[in-house]
Protein backbone atom coordinates (compact mmCIF):
# COMPACT_ATOMS: atom_id res chain seq x y z
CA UNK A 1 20.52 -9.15 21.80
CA UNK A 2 21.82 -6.84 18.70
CA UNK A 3 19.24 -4.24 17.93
CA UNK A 4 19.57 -3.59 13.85
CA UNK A 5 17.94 -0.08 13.49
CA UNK A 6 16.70 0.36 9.58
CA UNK A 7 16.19 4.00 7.95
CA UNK A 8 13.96 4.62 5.24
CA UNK A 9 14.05 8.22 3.41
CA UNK A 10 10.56 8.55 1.58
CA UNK A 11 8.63 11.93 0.04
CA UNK A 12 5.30 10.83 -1.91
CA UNK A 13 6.28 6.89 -2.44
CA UNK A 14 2.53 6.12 -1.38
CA UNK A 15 2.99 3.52 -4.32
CA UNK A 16 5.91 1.71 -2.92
CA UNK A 17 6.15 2.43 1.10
CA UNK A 18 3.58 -0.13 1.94
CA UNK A 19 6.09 -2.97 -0.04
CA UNK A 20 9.04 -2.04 1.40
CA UNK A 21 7.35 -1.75 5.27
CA UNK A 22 6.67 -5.62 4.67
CA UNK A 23 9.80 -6.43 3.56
CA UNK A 24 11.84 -4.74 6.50
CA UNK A 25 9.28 -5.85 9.05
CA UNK A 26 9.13 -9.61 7.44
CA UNK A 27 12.72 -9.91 8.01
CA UNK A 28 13.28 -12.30 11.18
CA UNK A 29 16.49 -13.20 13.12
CA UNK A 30 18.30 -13.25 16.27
CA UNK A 31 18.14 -9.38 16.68
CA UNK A 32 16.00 -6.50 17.80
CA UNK A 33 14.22 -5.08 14.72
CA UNK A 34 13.98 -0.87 15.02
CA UNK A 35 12.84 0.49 11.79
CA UNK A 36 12.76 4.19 11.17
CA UNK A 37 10.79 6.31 8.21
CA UNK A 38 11.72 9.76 7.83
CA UNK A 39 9.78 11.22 5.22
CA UNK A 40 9.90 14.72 4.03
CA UNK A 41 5.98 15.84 4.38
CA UNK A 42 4.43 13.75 1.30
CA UNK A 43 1.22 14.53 0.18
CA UNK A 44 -0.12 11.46 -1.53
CA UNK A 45 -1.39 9.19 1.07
CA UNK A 46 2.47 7.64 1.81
CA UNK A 47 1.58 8.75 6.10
CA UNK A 48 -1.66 7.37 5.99
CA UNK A 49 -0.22 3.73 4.84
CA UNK A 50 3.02 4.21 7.71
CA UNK A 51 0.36 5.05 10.63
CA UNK A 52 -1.58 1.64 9.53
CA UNK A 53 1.59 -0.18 11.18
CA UNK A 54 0.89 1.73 14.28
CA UNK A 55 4.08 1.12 16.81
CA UNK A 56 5.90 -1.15 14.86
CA UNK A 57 7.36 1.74 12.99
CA UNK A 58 8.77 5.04 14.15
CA UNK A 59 8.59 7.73 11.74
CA UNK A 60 8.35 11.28 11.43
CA UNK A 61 7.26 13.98 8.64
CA UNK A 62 8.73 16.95 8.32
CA UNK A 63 10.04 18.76 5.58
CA UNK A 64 13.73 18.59 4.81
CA UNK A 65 16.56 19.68 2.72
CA UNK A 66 15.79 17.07 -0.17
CA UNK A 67 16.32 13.21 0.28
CA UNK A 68 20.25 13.49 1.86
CA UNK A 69 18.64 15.43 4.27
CA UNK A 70 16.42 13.02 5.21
C-alpha cells in the first residue's frame, strides 16, 4: 500500500486548523493516510483543537524560523 504523508505548517490558525484536520483526515483511498502538523508554538488554542484528534495526527510545537521553517 502507498503511504501519502500530508504536512501542515500552522502558528495561531485556532480558527481554521480544526477545518482543514477534517478535510485531510476525510480524504479516503487506496493508500496509507500519515498527516503531519508542525506548528510554530501558537498561543490561541490551535494545540488544544490538534490533541482532540489524539493519534490520528502527529504534530509537534516548537518555535521556528517563520512558516518556511516550519
Amino acid at each position: 500500500m502507498v503511504k501519502v504523508s500530508i504536512v501542515t505548517p500552522s502558528y495561531n490558525q485556532a480558527q481554521f486548523i480544526e477545518e482543514t484536520i477534517k478535510s485531510i483526515l476525510s480524504q479516503k483511498g487506496d493508500f496509507e493516510l500519515e498527516y503531519i502538523i508542525t506548528d510554530a508554538g501558537s498561543t490561541d488554542g490551535t494545540l488544544d483543537i490538534i490533541k482532540k484528534y489524539g493519534k490520528k495526527i502527529k504534530w509537534v510545537s516548537e518555535k521556528d524560523k517563520g512558516q518556511a521553517d516550519g
